[in-house]
PDB file of N, CA and C in Angstrom:
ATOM      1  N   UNK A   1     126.771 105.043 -69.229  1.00  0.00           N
ATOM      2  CA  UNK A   1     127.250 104.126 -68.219  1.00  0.00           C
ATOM      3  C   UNK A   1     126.314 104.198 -67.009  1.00  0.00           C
ATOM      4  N   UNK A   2     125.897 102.677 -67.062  1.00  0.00           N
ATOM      5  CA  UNK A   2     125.103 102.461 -65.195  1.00  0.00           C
ATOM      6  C   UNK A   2     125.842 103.210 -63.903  1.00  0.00           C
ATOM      7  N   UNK A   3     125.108 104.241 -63.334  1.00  0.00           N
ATOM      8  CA  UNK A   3     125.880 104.417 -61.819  1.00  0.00           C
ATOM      9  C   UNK A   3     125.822 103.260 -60.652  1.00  0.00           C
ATOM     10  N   UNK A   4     126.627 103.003 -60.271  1.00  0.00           N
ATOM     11  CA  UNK A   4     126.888 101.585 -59.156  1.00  0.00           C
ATOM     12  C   UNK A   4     125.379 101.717 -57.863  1.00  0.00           C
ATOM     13  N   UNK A   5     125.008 100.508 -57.647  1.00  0.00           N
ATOM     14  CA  UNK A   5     124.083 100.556 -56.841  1.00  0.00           C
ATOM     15  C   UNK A   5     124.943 101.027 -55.696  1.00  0.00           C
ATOM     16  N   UNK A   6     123.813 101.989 -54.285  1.00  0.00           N
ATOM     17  CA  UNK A   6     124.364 102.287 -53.174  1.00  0.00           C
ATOM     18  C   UNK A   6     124.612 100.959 -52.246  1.00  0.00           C
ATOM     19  N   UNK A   7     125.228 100.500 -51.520  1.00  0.00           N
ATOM     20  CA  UNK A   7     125.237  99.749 -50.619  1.00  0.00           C
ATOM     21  C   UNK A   7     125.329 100.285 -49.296  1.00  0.00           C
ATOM     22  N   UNK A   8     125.026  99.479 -48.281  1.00  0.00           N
ATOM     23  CA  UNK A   8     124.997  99.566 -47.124  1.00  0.00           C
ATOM     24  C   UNK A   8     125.576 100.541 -46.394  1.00  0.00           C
ATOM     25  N   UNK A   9     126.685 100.437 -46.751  1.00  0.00           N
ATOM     26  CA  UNK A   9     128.118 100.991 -46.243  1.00  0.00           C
ATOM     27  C   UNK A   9     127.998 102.374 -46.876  1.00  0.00           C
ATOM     28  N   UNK A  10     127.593 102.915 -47.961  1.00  0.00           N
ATOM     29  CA  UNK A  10     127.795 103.925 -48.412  1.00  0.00           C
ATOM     30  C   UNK A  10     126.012 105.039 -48.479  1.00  0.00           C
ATOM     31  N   UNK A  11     125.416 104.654 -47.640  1.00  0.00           N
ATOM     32  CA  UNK A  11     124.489 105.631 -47.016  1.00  0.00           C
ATOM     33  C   UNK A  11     125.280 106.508 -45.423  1.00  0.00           C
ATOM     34  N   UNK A  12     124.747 107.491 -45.329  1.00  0.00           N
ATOM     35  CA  UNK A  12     125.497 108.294 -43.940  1.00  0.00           C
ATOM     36  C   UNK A  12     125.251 107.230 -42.817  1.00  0.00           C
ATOM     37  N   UNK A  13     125.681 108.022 -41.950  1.00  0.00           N
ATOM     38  CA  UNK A  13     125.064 107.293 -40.323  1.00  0.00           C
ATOM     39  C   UNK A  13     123.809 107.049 -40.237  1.00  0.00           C
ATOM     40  N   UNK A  14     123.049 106.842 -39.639  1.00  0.00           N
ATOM     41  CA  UNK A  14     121.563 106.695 -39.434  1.00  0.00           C
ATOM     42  C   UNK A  14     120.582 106.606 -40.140  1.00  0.00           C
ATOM     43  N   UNK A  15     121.165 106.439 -41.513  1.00  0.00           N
ATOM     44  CA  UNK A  15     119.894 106.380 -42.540  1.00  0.00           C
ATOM     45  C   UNK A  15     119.530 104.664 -42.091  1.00  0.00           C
ATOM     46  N   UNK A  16     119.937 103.858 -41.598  1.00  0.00           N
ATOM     47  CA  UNK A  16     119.111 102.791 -41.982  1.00  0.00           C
ATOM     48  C   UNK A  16     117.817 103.203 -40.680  1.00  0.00           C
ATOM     49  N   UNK A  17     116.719 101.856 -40.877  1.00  0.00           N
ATOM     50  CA  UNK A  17     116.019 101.930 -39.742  1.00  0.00           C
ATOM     51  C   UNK A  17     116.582 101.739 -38.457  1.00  0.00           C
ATOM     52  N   UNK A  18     115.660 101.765 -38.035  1.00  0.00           N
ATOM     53  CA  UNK A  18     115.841 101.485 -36.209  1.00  0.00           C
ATOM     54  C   UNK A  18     116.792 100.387 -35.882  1.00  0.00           C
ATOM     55  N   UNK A  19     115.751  98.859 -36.597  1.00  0.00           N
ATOM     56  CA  UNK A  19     116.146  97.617 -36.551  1.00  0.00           C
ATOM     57  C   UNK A  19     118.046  97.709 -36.845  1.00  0.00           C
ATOM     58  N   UNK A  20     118.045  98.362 -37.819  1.00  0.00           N
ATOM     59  CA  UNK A  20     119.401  98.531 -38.699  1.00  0.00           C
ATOM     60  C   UNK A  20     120.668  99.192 -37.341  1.00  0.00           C
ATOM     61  N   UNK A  21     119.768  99.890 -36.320  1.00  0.00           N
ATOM     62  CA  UNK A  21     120.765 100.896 -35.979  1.00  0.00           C
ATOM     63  C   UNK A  21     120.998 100.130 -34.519  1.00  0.00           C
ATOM     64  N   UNK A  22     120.239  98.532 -33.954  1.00  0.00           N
ATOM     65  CA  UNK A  22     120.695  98.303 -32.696  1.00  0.00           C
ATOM     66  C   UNK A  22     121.752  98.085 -32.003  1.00  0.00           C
ATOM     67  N   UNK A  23     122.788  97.685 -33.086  1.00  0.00           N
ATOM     68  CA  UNK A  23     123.691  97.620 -32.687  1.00  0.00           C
ATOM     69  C   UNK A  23     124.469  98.819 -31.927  1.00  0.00           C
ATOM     70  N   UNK A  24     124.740 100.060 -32.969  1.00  0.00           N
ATOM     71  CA  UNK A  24     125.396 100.971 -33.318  1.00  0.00           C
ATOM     72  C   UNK A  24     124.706 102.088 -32.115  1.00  0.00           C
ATOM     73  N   UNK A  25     123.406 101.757 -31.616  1.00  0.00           N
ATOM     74  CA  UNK A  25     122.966 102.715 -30.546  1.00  0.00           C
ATOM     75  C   UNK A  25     123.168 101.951 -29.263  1.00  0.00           C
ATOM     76  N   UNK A  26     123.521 100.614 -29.707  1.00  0.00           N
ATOM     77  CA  UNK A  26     123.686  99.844 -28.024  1.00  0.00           C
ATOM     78  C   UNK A  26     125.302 100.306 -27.799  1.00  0.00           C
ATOM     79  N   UNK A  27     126.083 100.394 -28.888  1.00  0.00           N
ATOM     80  CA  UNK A  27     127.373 100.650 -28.612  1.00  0.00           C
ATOM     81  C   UNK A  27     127.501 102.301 -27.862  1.00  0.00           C
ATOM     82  N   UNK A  28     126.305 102.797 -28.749  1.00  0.00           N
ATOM     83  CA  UNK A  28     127.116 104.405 -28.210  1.00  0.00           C
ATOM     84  C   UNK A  28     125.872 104.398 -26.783  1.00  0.00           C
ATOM     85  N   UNK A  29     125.410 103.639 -26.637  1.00  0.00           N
ATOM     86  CA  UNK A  29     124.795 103.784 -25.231  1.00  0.00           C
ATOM     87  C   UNK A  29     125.871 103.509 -24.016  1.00  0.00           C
ATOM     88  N   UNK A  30     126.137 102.223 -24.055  1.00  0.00           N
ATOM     89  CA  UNK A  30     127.376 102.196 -23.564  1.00  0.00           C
ATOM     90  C   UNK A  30     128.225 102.562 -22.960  1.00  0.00           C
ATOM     91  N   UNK A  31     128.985 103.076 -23.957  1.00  0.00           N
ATOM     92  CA  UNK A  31     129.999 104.250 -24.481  1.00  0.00           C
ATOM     93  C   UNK A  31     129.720 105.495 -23.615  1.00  0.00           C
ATOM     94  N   UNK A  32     128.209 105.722 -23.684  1.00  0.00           N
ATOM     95  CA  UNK A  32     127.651 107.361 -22.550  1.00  0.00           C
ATOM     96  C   UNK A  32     127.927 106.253 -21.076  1.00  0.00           C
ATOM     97  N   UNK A  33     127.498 105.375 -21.078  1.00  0.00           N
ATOM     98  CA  UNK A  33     127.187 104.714 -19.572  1.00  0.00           C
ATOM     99  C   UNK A  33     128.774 104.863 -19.105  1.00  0.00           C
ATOM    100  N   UNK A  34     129.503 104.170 -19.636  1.00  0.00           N
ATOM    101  CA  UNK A  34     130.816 104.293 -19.016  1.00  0.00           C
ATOM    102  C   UNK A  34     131.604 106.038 -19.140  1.00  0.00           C
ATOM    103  N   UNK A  35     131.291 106.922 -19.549  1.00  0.00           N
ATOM    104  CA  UNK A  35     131.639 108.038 -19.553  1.00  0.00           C
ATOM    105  C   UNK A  35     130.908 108.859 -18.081  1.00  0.00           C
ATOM    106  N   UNK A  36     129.660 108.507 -18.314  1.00  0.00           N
ATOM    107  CA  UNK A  36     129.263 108.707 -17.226  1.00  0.00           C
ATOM    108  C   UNK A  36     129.370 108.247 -15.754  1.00  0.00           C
ATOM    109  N   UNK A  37     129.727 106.711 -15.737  1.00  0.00           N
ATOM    110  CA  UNK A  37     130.140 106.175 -14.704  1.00  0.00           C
ATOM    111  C   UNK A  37     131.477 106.992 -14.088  1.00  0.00           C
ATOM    112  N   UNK A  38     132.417 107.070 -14.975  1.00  0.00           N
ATOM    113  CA  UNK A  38     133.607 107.548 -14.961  1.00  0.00           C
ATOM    114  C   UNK A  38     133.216 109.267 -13.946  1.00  0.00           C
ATOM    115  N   UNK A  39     132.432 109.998 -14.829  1.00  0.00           N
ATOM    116  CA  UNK A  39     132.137 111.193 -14.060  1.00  0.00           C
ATOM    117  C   UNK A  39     132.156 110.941 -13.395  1.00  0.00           C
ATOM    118  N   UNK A  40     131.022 110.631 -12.637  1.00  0.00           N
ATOM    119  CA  UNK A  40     130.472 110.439 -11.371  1.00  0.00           C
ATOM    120  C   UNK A  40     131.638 109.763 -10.597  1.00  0.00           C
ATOM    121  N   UNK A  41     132.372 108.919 -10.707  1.00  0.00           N
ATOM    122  CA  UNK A  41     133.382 108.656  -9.883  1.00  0.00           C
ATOM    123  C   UNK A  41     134.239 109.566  -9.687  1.00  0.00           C
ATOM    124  N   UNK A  42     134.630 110.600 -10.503  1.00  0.00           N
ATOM    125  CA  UNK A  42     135.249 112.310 -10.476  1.00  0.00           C
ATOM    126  C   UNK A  42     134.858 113.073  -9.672  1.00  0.00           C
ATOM    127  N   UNK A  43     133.249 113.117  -9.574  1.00  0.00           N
ATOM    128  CA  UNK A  43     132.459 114.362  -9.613  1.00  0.00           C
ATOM    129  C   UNK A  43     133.066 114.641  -8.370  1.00  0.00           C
ATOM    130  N   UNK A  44     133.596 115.629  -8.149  1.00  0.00           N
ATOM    131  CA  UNK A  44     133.148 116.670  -6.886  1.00  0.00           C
ATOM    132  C   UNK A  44     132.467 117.730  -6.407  1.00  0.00           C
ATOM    133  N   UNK A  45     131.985 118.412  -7.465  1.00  0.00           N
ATOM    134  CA  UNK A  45     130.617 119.246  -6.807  1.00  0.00           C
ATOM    135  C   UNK A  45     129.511 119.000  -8.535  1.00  0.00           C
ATOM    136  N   UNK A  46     128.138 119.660  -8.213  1.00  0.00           N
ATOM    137  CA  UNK A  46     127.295 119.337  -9.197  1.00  0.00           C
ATOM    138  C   UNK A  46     127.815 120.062 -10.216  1.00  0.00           C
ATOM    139  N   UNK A  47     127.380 119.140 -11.249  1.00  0.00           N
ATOM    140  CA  UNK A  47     127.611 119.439 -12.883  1.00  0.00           C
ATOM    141  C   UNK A  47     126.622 120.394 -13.547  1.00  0.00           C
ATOM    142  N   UNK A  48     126.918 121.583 -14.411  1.00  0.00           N
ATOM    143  CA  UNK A  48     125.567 121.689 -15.431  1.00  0.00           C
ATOM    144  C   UNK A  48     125.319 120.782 -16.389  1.00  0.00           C
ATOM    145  N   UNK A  49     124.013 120.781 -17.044  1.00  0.00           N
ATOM    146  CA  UNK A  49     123.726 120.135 -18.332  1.00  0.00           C
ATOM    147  C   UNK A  49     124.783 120.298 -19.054  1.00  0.00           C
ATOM    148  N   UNK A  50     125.677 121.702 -19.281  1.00  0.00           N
ATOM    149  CA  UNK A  50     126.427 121.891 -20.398  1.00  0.00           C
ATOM    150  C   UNK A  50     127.673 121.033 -20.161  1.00  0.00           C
ATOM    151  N   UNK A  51     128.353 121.112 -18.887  1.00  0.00           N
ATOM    152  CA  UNK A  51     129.202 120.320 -18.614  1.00  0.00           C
ATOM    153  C   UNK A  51     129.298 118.793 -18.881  1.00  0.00           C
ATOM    154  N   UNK A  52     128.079 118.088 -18.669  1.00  0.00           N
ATOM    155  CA  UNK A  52     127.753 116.826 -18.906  1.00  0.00           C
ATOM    156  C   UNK A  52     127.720 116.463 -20.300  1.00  0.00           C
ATOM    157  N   UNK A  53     126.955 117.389 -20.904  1.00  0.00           N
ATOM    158  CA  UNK A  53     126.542 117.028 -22.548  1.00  0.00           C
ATOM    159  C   UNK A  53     128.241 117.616 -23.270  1.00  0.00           C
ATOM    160  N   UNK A  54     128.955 117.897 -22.923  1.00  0.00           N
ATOM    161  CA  UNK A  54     130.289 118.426 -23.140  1.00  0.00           C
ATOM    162  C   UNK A  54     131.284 116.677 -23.156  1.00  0.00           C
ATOM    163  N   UNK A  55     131.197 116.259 -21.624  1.00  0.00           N
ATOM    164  CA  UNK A  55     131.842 115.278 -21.358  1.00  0.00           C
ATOM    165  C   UNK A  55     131.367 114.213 -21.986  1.00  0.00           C
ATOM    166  N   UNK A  56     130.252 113.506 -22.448  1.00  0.00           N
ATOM    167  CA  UNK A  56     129.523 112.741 -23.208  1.00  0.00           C
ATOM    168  C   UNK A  56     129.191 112.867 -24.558  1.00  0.00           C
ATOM    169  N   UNK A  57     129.901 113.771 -25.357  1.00  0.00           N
ATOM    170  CA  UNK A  57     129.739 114.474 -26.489  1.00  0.00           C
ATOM    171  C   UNK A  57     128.203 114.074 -27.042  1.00  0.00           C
ATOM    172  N   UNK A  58     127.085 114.921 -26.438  1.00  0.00           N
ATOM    173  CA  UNK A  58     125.900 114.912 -26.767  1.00  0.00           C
ATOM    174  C   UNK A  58     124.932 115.966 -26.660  1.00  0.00           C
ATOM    175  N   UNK A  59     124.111 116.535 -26.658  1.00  0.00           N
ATOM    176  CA  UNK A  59     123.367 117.914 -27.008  1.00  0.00           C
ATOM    177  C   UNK A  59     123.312 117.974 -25.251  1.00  0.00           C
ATOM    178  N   UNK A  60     122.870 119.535 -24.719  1.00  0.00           N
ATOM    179  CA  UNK A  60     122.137 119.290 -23.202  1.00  0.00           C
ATOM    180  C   UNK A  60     120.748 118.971 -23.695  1.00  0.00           C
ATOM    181  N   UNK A  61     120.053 119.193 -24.924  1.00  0.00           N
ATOM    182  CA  UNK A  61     119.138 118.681 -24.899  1.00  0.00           C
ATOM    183  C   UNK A  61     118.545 117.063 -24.173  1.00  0.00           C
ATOM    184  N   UNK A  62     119.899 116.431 -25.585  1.00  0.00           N
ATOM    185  CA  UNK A  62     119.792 115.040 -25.058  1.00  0.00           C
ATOM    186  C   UNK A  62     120.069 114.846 -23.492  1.00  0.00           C
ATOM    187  N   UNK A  63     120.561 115.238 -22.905  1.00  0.00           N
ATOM    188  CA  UNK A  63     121.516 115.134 -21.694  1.00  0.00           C
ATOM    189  C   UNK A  63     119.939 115.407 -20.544  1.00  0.00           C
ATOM    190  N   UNK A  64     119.239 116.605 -21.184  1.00  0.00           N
ATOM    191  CA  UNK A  64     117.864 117.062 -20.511  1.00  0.00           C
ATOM    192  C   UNK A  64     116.637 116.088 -20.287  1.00  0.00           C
ATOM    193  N   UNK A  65     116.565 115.664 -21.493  1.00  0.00           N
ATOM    194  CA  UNK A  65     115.517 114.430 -22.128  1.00  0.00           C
ATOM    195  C   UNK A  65     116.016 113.284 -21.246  1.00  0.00           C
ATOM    196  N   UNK A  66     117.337 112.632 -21.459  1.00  0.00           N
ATOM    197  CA  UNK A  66     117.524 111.754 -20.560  1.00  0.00           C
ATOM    198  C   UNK A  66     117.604 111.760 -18.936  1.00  0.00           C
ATOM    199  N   UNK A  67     117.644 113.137 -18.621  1.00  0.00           N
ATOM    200  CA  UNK A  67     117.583 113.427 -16.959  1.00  0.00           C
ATOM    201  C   UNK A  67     116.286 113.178 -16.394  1.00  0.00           C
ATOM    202  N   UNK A  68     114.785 113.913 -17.415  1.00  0.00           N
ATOM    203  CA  UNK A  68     113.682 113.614 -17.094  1.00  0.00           C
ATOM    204  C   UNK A  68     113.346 112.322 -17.397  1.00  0.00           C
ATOM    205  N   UNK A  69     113.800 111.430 -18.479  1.00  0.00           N
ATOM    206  CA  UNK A  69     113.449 110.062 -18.500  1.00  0.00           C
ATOM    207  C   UNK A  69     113.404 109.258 -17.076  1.00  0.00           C
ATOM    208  N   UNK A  70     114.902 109.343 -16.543  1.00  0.00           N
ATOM    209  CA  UNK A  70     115.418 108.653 -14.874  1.00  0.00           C
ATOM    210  C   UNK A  70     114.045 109.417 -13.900  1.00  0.00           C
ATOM    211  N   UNK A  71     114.133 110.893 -13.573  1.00  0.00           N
ATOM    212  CA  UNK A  71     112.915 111.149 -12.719  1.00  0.00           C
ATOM    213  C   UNK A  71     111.815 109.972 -12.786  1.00  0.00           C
ATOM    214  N   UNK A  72     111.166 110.581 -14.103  1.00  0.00           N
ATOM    215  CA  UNK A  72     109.983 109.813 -14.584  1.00  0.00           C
ATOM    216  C   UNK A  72     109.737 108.420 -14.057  1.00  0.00           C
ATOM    217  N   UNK A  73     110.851 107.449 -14.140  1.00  0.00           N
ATOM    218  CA  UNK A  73     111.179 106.228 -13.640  1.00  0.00           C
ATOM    219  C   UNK A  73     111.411 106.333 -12.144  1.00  0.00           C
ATOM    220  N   UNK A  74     112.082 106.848 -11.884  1.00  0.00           N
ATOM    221  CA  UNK A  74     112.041 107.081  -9.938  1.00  0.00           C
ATOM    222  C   UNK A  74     110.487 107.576  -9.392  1.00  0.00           C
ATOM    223  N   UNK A  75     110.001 108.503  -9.640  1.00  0.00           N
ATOM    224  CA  UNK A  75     108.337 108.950  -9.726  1.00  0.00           C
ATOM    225  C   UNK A  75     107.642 107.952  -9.978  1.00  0.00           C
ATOM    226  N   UNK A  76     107.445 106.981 -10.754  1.00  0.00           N
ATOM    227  CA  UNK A  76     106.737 105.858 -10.805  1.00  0.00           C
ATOM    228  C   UNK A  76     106.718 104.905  -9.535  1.00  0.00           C
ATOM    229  N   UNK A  77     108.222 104.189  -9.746  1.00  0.00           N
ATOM    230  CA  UNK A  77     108.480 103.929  -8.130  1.00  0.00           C
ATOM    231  C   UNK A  77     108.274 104.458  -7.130  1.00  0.00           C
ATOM    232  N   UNK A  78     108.251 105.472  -6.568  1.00  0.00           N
ATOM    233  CA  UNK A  78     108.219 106.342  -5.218  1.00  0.00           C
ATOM    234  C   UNK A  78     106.962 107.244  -5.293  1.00  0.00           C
ATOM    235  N   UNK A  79     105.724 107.096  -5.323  1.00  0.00           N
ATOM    236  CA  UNK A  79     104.111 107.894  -5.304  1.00  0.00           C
ATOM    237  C   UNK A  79     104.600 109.345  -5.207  1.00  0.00           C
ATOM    238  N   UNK A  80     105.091 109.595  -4.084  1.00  0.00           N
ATOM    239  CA  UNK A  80     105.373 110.481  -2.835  1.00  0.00           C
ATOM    240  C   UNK A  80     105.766 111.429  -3.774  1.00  0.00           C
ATOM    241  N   UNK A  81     107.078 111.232  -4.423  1.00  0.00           N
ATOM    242  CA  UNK A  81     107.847 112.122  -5.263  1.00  0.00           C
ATOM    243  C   UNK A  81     107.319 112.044  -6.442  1.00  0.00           C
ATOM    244  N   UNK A  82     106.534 111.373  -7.122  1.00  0.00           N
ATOM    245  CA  UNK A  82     105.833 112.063  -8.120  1.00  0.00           C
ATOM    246  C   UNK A  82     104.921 113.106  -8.276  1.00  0.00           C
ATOM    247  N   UNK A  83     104.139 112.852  -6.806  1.00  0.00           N
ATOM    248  CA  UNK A  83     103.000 114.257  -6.641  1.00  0.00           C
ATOM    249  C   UNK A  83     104.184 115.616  -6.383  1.00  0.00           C
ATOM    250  N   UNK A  84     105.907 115.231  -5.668  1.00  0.00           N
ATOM    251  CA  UNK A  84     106.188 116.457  -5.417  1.00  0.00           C
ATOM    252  C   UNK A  84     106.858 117.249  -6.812  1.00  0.00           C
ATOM    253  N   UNK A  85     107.307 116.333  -7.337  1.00  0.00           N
ATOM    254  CA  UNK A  85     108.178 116.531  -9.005  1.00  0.00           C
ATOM    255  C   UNK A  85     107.059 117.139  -9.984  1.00  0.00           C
ATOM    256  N   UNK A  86     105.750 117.071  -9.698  1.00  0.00           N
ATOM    257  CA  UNK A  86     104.891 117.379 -10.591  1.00  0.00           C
ATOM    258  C   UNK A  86     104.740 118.625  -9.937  1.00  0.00           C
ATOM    259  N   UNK A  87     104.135 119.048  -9.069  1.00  0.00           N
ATOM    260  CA  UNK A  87     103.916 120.075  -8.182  1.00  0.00           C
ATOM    261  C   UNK A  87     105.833 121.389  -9.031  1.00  0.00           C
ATOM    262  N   UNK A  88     107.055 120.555  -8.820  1.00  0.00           N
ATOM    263  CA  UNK A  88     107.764 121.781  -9.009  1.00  0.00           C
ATOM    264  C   UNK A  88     107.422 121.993 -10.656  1.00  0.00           C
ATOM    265  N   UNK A  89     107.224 121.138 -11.076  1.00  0.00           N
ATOM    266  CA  UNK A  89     106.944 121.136 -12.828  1.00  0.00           C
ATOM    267  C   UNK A  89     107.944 120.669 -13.441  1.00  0.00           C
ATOM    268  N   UNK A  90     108.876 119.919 -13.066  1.00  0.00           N
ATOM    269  CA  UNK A  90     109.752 118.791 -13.049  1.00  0.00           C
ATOM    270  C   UNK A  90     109.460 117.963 -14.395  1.00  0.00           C
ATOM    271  N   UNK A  91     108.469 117.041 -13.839  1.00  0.00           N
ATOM    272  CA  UNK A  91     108.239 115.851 -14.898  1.00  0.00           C
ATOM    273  C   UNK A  91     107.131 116.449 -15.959  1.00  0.00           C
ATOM    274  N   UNK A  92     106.817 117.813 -15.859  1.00  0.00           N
ATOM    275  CA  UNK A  92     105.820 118.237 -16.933  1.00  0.00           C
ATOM    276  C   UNK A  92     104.514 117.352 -17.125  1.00  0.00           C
ATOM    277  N   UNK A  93     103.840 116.756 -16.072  1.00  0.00           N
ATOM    278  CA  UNK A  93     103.004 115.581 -16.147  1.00  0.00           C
ATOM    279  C   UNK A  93     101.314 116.903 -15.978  1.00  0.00           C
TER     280      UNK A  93
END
């Protein structure tokens, strides 16, 4: 007996490509944006990475990676603070 072809639906999460996954990463982008919005409307004193990547159910890695992404982007904009963000070893540039 033939085994049934796989379909779509029955590969894990993320096996398709990129193209495959825009939806499904615009949703859980989202999903962090409003979790995070939400913090920050909470926050009363500073957060760790662990705390954040806790509340956003996501690695502190990820949580790390995306903190230096925002610098990186503010440093571009602002000269000033890129020579100083580089200088602490910040943006690793």
């Amino acid at each position: 007996m033939a085994k049934p072809k796989k379909t779509k639906t029955d590969r894990p999460y993320g096996y398709e490509s990129f193209g495959g996954n825009i939806s499904r990463s615009t949703k859980r982008s989202n999903k962090i944006d409003r979790k995070l919005k939400k913090l920050v409307s909470t926050m009363t004193c500073p957060m760790s990475l662990a705390d954040i990547a806790k509340e956003c159910e996501m690695s502190k890695q990820a949580i790390h990676q995306i903190e230096k992404r925002a610098l990186r982007k503010i440093a571009k904009q602002h000269p000033y603070l890129q020579h100083e963000l580089s200088e602490a070893k910040i943006l690793g540039i």
